[in-house]
C-alpha atoms as a PDB file:
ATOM      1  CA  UNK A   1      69.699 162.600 151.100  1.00  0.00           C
ATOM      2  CA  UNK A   2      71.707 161.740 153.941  1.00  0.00           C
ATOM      3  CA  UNK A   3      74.698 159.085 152.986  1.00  0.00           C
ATOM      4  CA  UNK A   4      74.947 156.044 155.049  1.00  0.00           C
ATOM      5  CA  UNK A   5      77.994 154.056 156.182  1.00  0.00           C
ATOM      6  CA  UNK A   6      78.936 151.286 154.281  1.00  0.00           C
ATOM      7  CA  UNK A   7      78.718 147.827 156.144  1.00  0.00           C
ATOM      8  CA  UNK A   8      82.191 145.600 156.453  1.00  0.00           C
ATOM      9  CA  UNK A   9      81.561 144.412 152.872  1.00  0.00           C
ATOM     10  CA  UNK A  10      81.657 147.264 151.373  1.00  0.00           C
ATOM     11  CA  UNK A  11      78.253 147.501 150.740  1.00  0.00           C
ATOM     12  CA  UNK A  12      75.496 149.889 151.844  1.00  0.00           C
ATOM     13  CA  UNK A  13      72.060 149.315 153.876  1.00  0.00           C
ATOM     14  CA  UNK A  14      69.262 148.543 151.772  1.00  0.00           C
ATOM     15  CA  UNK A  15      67.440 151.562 150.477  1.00  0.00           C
ATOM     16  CA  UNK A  16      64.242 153.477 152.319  1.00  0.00           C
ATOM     17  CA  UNK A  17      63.062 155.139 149.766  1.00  0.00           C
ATOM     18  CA  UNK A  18      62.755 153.199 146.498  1.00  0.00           C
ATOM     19  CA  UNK A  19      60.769 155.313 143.977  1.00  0.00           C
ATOM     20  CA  UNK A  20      62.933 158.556 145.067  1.00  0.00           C
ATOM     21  CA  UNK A  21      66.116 157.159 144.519  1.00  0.00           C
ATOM     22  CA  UNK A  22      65.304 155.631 141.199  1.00  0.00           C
ATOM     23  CA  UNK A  23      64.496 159.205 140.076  1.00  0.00           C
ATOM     24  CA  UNK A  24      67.028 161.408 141.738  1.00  0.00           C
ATOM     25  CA  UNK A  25      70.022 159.539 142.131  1.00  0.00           C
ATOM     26  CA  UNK A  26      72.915 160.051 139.499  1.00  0.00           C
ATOM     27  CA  UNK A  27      70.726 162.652 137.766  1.00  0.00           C
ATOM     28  CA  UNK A  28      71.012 165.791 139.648  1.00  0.00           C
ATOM     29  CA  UNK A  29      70.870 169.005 137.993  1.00  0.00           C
ATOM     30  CA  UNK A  30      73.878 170.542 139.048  1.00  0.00           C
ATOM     31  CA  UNK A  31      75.772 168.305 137.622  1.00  0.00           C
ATOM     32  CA  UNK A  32      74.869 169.887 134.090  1.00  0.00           C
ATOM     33  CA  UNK A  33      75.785 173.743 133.349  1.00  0.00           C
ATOM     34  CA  UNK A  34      72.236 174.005 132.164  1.00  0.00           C
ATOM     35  CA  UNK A  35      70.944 172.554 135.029  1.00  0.00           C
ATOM     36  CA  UNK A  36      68.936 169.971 132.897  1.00  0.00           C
ATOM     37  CA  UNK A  37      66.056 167.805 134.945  1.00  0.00           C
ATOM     38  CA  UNK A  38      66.564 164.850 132.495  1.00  0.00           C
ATOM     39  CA  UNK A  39      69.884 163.992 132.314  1.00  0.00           C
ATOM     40  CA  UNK A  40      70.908 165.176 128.105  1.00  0.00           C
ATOM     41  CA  UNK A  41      72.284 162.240 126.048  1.00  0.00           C
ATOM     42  CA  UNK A  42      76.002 162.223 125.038  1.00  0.00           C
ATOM     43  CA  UNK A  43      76.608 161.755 121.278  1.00  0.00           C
ATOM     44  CA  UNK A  44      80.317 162.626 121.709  1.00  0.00           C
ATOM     45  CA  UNK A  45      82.522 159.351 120.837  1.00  0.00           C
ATOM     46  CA  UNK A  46      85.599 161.065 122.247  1.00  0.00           C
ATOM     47  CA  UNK A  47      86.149 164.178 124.959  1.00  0.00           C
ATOM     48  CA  UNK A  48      88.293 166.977 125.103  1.00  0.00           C
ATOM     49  CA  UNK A  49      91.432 166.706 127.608  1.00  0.00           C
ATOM     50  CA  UNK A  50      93.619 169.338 129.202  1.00  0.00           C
ATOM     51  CA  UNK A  51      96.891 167.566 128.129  1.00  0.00           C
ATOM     52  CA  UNK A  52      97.873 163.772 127.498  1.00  0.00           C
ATOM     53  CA  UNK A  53      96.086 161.484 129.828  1.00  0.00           C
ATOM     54  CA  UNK A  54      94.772 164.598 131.906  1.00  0.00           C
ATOM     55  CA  UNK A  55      91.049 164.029 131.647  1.00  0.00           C
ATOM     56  CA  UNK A  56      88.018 165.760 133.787  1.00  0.00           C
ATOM     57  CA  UNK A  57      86.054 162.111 134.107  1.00  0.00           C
ATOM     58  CA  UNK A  58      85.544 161.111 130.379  1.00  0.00           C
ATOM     59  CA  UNK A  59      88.003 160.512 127.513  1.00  0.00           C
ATOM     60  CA  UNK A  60      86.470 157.974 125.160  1.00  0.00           C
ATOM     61  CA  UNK A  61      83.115 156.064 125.303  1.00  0.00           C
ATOM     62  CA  UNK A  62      83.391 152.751 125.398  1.00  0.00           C
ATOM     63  CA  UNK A  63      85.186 153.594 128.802  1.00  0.00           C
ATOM     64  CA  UNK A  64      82.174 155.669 130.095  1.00  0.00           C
ATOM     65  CA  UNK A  65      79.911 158.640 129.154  1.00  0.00           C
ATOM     66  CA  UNK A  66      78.146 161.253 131.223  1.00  0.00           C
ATOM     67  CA  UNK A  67      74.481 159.259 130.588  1.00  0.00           C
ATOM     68  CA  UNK A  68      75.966 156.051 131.128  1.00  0.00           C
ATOM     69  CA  UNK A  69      77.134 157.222 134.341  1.00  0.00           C
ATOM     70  CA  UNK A  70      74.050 158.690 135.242  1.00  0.00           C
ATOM     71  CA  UNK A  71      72.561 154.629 135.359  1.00  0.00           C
ATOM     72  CA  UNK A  72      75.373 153.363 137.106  1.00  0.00           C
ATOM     73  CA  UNK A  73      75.200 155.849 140.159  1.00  0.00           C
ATOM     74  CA  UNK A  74      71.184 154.879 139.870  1.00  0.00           C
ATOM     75  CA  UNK A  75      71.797 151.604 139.845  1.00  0.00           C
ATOM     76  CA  UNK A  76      74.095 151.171 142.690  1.00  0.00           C
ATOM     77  CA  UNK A  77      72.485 153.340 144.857  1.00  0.00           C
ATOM     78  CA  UNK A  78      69.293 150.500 144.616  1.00  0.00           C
ATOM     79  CA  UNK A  79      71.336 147.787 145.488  1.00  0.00           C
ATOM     80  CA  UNK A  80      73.172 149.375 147.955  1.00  0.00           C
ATOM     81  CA  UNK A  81      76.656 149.002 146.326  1.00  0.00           C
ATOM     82  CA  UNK A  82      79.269 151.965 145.640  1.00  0.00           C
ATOM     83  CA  UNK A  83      79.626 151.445 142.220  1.00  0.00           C
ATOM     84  CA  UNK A  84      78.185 149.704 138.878  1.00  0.00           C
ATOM     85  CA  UNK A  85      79.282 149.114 135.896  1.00  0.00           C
ATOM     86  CA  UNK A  86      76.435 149.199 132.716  1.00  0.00           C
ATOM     87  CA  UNK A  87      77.434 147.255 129.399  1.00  0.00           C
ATOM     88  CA  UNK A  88      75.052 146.764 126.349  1.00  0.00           C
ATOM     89  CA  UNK A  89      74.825 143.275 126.773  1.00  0.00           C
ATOM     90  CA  UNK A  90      74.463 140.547 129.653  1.00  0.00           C
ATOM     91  CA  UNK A  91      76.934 138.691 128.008  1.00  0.00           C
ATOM     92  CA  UNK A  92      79.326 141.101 128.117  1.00  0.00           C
ATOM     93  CA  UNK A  93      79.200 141.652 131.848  1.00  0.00           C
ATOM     94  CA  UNK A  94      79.419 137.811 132.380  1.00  0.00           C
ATOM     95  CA  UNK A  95      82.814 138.018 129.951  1.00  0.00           C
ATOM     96  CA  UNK A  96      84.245 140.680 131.790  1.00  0.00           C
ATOM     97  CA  UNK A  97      83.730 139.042 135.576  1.00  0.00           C
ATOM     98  CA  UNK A  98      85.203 135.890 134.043  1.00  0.00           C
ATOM     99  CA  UNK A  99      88.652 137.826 132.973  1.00  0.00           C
ATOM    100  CA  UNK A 100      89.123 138.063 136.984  1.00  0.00           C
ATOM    101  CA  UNK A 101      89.698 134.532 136.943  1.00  0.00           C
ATOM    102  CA  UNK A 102      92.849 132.678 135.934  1.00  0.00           C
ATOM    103  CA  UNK A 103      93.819 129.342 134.842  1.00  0.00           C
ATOM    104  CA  UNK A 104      92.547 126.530 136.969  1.00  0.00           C
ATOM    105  CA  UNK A 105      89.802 128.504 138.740  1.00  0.00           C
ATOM    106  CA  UNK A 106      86.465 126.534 138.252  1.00  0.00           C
ATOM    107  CA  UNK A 107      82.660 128.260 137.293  1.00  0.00           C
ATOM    108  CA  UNK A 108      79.499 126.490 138.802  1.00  0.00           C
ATOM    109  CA  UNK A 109      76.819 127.190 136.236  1.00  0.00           C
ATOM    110  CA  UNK A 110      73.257 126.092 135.824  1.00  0.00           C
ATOM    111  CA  UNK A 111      72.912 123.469 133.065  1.00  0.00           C
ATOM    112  CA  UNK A 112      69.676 125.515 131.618  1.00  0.00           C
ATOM    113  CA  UNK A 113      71.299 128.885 131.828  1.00  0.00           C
ATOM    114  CA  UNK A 114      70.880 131.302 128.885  1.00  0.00           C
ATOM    115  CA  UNK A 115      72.538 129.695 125.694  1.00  0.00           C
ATOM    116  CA  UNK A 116      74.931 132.473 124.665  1.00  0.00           C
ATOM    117  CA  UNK A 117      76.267 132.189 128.334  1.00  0.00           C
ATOM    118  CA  UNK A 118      76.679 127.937 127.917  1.00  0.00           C
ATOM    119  CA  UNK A 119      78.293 128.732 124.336  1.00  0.00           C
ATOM    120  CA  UNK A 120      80.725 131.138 125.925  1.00  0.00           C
ATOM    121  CA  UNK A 121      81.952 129.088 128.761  1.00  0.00           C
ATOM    122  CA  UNK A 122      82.236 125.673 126.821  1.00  0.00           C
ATOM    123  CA  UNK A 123      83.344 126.971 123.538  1.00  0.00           C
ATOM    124  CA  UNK A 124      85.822 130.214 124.908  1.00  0.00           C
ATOM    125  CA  UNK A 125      86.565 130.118 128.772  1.00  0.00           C
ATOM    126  CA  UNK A 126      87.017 126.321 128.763  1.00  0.00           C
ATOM    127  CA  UNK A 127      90.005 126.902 126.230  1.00  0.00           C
ATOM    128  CA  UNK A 128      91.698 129.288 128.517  1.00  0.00           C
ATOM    129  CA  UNK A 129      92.254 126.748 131.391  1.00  0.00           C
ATOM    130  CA  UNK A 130      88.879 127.531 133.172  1.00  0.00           C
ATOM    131  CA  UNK A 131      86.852 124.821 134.721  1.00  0.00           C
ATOM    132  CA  UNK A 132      83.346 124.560 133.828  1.00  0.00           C
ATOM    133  CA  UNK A 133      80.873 122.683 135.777  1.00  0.00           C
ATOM    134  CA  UNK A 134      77.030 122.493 134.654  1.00  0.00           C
ATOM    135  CA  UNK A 135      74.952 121.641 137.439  1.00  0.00           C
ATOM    136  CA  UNK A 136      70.886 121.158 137.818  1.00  0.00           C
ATOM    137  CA  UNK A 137      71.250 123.697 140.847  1.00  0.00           C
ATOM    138  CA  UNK A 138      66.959 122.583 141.498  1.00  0.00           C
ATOM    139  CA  UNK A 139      69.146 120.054 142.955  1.00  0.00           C
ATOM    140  CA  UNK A 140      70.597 121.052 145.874  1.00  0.00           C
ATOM    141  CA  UNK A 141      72.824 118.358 146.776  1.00  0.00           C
ATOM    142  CA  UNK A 142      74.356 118.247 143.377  1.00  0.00           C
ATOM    143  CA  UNK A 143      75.119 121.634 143.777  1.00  0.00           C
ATOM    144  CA  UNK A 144      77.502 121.017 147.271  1.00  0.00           C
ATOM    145  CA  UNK A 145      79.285 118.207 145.410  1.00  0.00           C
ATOM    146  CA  UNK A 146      80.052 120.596 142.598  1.00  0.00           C
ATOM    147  CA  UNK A 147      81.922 123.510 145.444  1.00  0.00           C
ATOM    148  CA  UNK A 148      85.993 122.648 145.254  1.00  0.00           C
ATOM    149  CA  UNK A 149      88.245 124.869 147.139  1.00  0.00           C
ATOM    150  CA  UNK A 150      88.693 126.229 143.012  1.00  0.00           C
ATOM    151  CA  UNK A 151      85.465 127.494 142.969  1.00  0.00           C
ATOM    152  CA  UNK A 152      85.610 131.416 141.849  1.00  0.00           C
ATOM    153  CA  UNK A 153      82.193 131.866 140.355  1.00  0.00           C
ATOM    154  CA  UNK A 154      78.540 130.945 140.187  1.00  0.00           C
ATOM    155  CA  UNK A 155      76.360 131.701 137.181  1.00  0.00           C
ATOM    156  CA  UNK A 156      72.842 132.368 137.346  1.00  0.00           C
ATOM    157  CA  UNK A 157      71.657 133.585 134.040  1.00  0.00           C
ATOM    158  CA  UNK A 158      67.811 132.440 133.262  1.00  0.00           C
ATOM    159  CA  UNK A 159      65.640 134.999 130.932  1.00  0.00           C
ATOM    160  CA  UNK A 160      63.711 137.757 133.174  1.00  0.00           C
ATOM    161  CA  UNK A 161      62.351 139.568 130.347  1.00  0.00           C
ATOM    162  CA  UNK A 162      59.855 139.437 127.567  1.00  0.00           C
ATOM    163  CA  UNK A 163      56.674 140.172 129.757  1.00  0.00           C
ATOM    164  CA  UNK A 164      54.806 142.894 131.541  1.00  0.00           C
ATOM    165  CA  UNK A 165      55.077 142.368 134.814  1.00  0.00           C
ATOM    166  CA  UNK A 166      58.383 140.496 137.372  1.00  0.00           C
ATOM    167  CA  UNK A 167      55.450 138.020 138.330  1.00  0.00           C
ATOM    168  CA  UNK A 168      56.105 135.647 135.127  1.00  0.00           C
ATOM    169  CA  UNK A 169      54.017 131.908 134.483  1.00  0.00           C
ATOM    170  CA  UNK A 170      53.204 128.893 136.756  1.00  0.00           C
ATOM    171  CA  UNK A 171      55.532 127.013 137.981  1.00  0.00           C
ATOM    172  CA  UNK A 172      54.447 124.307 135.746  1.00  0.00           C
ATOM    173  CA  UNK A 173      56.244 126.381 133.176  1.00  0.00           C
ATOM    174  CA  UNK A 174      59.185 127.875 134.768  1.00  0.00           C
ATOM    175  CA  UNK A 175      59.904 124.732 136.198  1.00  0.00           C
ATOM    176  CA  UNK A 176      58.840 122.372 133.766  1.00  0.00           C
ATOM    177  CA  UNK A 177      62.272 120.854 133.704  1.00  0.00           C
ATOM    178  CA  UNK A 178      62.293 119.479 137.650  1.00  0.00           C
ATOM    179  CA  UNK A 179      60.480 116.189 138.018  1.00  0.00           C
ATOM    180  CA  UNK A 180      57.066 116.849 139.827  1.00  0.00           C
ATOM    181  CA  UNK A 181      57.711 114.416 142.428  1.00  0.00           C
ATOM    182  CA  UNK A 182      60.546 116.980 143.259  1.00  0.00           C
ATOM    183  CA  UNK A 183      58.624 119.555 142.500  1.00  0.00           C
ATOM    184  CA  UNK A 184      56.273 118.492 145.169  1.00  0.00           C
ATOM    185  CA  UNK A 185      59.120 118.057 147.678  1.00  0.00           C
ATOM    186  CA  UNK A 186      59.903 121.381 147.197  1.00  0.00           C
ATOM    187  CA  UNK A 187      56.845 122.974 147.605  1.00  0.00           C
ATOM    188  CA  UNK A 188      56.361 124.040 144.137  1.00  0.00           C
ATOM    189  CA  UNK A 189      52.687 123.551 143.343  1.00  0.00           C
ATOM    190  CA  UNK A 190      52.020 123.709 139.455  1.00  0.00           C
ATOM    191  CA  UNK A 191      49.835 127.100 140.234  1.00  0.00           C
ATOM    192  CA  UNK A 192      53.086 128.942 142.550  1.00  0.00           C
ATOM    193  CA  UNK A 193      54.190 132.099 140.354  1.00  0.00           C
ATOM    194  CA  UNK A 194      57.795 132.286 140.595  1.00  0.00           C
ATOM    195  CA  UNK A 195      58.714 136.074 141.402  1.00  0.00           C
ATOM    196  CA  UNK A 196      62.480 137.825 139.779  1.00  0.00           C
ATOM    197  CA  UNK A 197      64.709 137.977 143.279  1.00  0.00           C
ATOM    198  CA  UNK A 198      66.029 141.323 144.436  1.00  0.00           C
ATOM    199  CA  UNK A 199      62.915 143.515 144.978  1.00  0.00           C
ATOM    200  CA  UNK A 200      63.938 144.959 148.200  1.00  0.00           C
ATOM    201  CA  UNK A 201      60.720 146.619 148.834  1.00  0.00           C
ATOM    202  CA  UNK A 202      57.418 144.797 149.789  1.00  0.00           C
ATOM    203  CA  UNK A 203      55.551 147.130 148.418  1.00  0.00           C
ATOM    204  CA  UNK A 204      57.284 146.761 144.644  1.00  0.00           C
ATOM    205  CA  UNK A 205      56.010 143.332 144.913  1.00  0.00           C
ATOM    206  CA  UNK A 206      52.623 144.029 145.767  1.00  0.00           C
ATOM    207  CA  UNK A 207      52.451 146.707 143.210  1.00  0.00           C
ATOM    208  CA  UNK A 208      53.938 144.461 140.606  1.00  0.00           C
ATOM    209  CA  UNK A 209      51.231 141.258 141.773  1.00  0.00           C
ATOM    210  CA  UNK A 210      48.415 144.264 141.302  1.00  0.00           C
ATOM    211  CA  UNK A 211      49.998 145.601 137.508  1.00  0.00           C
ATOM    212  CA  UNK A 212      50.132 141.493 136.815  1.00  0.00           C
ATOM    213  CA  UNK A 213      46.747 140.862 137.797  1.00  0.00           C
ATOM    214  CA  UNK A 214      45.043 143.706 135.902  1.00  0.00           C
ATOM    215  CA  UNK A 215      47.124 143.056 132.969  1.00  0.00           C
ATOM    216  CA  UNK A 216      45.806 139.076 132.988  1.00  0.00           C
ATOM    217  CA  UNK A 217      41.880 140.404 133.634  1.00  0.00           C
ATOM    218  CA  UNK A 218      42.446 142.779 130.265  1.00  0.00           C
ATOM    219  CA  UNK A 219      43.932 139.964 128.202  1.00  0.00           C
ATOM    220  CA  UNK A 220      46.572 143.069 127.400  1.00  0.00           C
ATOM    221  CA  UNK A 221      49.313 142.509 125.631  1.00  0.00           C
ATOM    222  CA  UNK A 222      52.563 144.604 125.783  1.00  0.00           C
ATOM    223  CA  UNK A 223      56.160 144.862 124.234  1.00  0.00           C
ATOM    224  CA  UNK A 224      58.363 145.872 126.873  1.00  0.00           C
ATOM    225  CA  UNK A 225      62.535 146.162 126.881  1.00  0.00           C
ATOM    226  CA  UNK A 226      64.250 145.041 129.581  1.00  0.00           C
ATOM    227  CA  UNK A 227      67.606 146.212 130.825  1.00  0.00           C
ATOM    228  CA  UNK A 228      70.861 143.284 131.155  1.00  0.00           C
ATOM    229  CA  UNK A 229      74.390 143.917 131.353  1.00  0.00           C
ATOM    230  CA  UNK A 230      74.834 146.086 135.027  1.00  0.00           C
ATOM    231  CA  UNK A 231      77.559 144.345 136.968  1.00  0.00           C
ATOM    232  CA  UNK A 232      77.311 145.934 140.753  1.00  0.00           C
ATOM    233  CA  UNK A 233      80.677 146.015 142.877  1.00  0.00           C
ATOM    234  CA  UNK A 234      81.789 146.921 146.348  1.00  0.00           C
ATOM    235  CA  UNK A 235      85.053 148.319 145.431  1.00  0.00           C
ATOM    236  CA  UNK A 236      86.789 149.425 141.630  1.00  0.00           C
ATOM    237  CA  UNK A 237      89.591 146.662 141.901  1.00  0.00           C
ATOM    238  CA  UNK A 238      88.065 143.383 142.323  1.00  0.00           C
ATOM    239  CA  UNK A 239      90.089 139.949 142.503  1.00  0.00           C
ATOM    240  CA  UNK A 240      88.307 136.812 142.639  1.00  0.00           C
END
């Protein structure tokens, strides 16, 4: 595949070919000596160096592993970034982006994000000088009033997972929280499915509308697992 050139940001062009890239990139064969189609899982806790501190890519784990890199190169190459960084938890990427910030720096955050995120900030971050502001972002006006010049980071953190398909429930649902007489403002009719952001491709939302639509006509109903924790950055040393 041809490599692109990175915009001013740092970031690359949106991806052309979806489905190809999800399959292909970061799992090469020649990467492996056995040339393996499906990228082997490591088991090894620690790897072998040449001498103290003189690694070939790996030393220990919890730093990285072959596999694990295998879904980060994946993973940025759909969003267009140059690198990503996969943890086991959504929590723990949303700990790690807050260590960029120091004392005095403030966090916008939704007031009905996910409640290990709202225990973190106002039971953890808040003691190490961060400022936390909650906001009902539905609102957009409350969320301008909340920007100071300390504003570092904004927090979106709702569930995406627990069903089959990206389409999820009615707005009457998903958005049971905003007034109607807002919601009608909006544009939000109690039918409107709200869709997950960051499908890039029209056709992944068409397929996904099709996969929801069968799945409601069969009354099927499926346990699926759904990946958190990927943190996707322009460049390796970040400062907010």
């Amino acid at each position: 595949m041809q490599k692109k050139d990175a915009s001013p940001h740092g970031f690359l062009p949106s991806f052309q070919h979806f489905a190809t890239q999800a399959i292909h990139v970061g799992q090469e064969p020649e990467q492996w000596t056995s040339h393996a189609v499906v990228p082997p899982i490591s088991l090894s806790t620690t790897f072998k160096q040449g001498a103290p501190g003189q690694h070939s890519g790996f030393e220990y784990s919890r730093s990285g592993n072959p596999t694990r890199n295998c879904l980060e190169k994946a993973v940025a190459a759909l969003d267009g970034a140059k690198y990503s960084l996969a943890f086991a938890s959504g929590l723990a990427a949303t700990v790690t982006i807050t260590h960029l910030l120091k004392a005095g720096d403030q966090i916008i955050c939704m007031d009905d994000v996910y409640g290990g995120t709202n225990r973190y900030f106002r039971q953890v971050a808040a003691e190490f000088g961060l400022k936390i502001s909650f906001v009902d972002c539905s609102k957009i006006k409350l969320l301008e009033a909340a920007i100071t010049p300390e504003t570092k980071l904004f927090t979106l953190a709702e569930s995406l997972g627990g069903y089959e398909s990206l389409a999820e429930l009615p707005a009457i649902m998903t958005h049971a929280s905003v007034p109607k007489n807002d919601r009608d403002v909006l544009g939000i009719s109690d039918t409107l499915v709200r869709l997950s952001v960051g499908l890039e491709d029209e056709k992944d939302i068409l397929e996904d509308l099709d996969q929801a639509l069968k799945a409601a006509v069969s009354l099927t109903i499926l346990c699926v697992f759904h990946l958190e924790g990927i943190i996707v950055i322009e460049r390796l040393h970040c400062e907010l």
